[in-house]
Protein backbone atom coordinates (compact mmCIF):
# COMPACT_ATOMS: atom_id res chain seq x y z
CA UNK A 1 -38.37 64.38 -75.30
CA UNK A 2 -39.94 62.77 -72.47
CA UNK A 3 -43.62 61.79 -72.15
CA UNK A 4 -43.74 64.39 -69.56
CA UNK A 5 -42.53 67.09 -72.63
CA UNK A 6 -44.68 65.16 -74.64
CA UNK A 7 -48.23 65.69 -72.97
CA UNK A 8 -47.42 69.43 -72.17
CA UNK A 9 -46.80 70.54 -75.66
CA UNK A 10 -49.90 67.96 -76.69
CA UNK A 11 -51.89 69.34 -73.87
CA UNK A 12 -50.69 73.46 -73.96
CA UNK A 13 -49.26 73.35 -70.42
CA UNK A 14 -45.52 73.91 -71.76
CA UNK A 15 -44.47 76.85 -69.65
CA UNK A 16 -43.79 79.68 -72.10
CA UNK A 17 -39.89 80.45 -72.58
CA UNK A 18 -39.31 84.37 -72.00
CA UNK A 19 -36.54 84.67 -73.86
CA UNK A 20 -37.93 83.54 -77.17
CA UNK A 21 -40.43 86.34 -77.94
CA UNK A 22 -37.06 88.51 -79.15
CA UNK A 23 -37.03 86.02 -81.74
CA UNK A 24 -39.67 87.19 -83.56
CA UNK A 25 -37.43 90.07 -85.61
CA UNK A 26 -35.73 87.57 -87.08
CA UNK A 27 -38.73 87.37 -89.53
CA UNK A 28 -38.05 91.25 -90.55
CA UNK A 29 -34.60 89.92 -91.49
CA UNK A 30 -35.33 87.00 -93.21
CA UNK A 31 -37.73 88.55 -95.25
CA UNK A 32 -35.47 90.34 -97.26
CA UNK A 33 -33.58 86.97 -98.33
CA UNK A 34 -37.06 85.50 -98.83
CA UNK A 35 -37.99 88.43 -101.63
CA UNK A 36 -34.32 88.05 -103.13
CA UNK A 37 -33.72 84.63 -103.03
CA UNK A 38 -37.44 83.32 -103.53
CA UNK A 39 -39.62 86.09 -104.90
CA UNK A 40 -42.08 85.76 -101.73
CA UNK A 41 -43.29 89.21 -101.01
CA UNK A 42 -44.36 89.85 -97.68
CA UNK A 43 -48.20 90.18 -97.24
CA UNK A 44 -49.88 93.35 -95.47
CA UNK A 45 -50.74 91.15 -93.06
CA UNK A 46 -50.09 89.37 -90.09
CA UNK A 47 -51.30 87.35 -86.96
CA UNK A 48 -51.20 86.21 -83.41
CA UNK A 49 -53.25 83.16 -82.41
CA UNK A 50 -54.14 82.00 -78.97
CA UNK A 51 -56.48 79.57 -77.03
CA UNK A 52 -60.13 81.05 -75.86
CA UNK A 53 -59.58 82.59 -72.46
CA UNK A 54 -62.67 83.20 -70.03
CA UNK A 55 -61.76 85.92 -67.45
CA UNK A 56 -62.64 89.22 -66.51
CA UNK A 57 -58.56 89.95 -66.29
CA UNK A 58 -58.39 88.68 -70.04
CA UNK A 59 -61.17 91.06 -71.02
CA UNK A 60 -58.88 94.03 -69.11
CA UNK A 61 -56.19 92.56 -71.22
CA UNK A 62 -58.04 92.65 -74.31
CA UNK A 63 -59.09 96.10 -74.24
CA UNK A 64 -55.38 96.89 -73.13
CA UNK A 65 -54.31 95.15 -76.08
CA UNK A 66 -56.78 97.10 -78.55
CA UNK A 67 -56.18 100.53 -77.41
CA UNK A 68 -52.68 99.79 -77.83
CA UNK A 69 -53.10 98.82 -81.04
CA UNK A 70 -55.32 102.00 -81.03
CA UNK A 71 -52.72 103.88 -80.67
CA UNK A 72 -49.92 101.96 -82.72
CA UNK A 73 -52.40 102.58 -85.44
CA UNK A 74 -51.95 106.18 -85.32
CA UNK A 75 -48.36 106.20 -85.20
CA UNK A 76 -48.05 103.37 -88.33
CA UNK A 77 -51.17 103.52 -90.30
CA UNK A 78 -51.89 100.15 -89.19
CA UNK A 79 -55.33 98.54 -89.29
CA UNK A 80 -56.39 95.77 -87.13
CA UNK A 81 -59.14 93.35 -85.94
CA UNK A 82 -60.27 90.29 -83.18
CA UNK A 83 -61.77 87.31 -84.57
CA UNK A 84 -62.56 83.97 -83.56
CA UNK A 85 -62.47 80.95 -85.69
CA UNK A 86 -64.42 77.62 -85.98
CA UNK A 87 -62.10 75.99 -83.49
CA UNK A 88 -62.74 78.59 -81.22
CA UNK A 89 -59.38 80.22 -81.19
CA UNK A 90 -58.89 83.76 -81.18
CA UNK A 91 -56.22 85.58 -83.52
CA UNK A 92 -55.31 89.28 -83.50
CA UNK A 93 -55.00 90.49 -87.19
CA UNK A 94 -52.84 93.41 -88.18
CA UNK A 95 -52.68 94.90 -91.33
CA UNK A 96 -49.74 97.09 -92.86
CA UNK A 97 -48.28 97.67 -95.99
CA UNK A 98 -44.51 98.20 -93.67
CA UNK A 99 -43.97 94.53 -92.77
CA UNK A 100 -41.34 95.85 -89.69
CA UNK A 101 -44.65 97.49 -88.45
CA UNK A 102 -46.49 93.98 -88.55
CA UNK A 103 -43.56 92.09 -86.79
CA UNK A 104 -43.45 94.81 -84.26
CA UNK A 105 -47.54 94.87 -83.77
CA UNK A 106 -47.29 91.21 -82.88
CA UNK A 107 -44.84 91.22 -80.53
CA UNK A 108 -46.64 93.89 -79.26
CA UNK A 109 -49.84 92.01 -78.34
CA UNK A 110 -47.61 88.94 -77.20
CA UNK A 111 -45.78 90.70 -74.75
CA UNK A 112 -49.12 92.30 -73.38
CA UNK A 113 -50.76 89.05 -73.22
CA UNK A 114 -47.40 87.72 -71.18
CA UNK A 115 -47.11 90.72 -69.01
CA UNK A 116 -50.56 90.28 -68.07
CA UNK A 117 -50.29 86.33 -66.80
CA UNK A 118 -51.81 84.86 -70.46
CA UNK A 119 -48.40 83.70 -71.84
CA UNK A 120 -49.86 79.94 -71.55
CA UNK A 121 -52.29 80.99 -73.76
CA UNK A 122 -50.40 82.11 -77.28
CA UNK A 123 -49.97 79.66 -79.61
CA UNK A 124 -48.56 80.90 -82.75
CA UNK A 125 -47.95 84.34 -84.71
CA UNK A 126 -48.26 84.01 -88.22
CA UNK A 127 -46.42 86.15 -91.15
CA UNK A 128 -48.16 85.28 -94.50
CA UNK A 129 -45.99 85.78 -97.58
CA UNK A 130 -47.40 85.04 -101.35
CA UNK A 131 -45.54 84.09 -104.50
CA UNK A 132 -48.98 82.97 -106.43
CA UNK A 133 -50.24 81.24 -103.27
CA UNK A 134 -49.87 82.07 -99.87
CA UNK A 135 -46.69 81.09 -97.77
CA UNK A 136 -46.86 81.49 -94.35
CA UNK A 137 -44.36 81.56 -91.60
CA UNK A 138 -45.26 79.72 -88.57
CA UNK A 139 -43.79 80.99 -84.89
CA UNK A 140 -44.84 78.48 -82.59
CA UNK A 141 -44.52 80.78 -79.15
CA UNK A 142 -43.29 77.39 -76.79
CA UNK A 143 -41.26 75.99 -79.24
CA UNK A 144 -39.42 79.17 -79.92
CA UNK A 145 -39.11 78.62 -83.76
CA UNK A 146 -40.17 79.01 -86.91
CA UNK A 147 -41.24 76.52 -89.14
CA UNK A 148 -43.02 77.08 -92.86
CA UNK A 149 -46.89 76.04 -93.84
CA UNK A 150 -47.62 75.85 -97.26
CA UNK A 151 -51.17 74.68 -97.77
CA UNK A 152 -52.79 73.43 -101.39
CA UNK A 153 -56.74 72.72 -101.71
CA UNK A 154 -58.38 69.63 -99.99
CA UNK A 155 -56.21 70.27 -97.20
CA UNK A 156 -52.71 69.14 -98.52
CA UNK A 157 -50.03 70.76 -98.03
CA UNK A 158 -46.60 71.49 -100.37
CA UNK A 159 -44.11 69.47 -98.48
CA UNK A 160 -41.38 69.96 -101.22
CA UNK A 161 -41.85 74.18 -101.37
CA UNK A 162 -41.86 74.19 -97.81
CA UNK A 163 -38.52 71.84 -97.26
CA UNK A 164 -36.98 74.49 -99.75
CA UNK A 165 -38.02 77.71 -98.36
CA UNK A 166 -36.67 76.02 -95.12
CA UNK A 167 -33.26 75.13 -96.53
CA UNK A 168 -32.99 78.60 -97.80
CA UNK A 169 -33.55 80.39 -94.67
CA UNK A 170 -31.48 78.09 -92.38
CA UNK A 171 -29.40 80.68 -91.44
CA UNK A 172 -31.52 83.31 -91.31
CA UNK A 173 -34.41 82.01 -88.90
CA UNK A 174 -34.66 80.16 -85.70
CA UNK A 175 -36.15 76.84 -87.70
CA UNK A 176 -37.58 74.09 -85.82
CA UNK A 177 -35.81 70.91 -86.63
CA UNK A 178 -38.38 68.18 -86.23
CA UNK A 179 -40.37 68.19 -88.88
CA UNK A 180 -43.24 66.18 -87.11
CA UNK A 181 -43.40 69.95 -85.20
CA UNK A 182 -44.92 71.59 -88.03
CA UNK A 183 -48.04 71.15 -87.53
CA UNK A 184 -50.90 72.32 -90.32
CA UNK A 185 -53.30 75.31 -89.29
CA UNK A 186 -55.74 75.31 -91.66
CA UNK A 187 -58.25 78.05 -92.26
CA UNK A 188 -55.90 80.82 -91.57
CA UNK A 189 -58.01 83.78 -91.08
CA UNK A 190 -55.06 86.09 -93.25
């Protein structure tokens, strides 16, 4: 990677890749060798995170996006809700007990948010999964990949779980190779 590659994935300005937001079902997939192989169940719950956008068009796109989800809701029973976090970033939260219906909600909102010009914007959907703490699965939106976060108390995280969930799933998920790309999210609002 050049320094060029370098800043814009530092610095957000990494044009998104449209091709890569189909890889997002490859969670629903995966998560049936994840319950077999591993014993992670799938949480009701899921996210999509993305940088604070000031616009009038983002507000359009925001109220697009809820009565969408409005409407997805009565179709799938799912729940959902818009919060910001102490870094500022916003995150769409869905909730459903039918995972397919949570990957499908957040692509969903990503494609809105693309459709409408704000594809710059998405950082990261996030798929929680628990086997006595939570495991979450990381889609970075430029990258195009996967990668696992596995965080303990006092902000440590469980390198060793998370190089094994990754070996298991190999074949199953588009992983991100360089491990110096998984970077920590802490205070996961899910």
């Amino acid at each position: 990677m050049g320094i060029r590659e370098a800043l814009g994935a530092l610095l957000g300005t990494t044009a998104l890749p449209k091709a890569n937001l189909d890889k997002l079902f490859a969670i629903s997939s995966a998560s049936v060798t994840m319950q077999s192989e591993f014993d992670l169940v799938p949480a009701p719950r899921a996210g999509i995170c993305f940088k604070p956008i000031e616009s009038s068009q983002y507000d359009e796109a925001k109220a697009e996006i809820e009565e969408l989800l409005k409407f997805s809701s009565r179709e799938t029973g799912s729940s959902f809700k818009v919060v910001t976090d102490e870094y500022r970033f916003t995150w769409v939260i869905l909730e459903d007990p039918d995972f397919d219906d949570l990957v499908g909600g957040i692509h969903l909102v990503s494609q809105t948010l693309i459709e409408k010009g704000f594809g710059d914007y998405l950082l990261c959907a996030i798929f929680r999964f628990e086997k006595g703490k939570p495991v979450y699965w990381v889609y970075h939106f430029k990258l195009g990949r996967f990668y696992p976060f596995i965080p303990l108390d006092g902000k440590t995280r469980d390198s060793a779980m998370e190089f094994r969930v990754r070996s298991l799933l190999d074949k199953d998920l588009p992983i991100e190779k360089e491990m110096a790309k998984w970077y920590p999210l802490w205070g996961i609002p899910l």
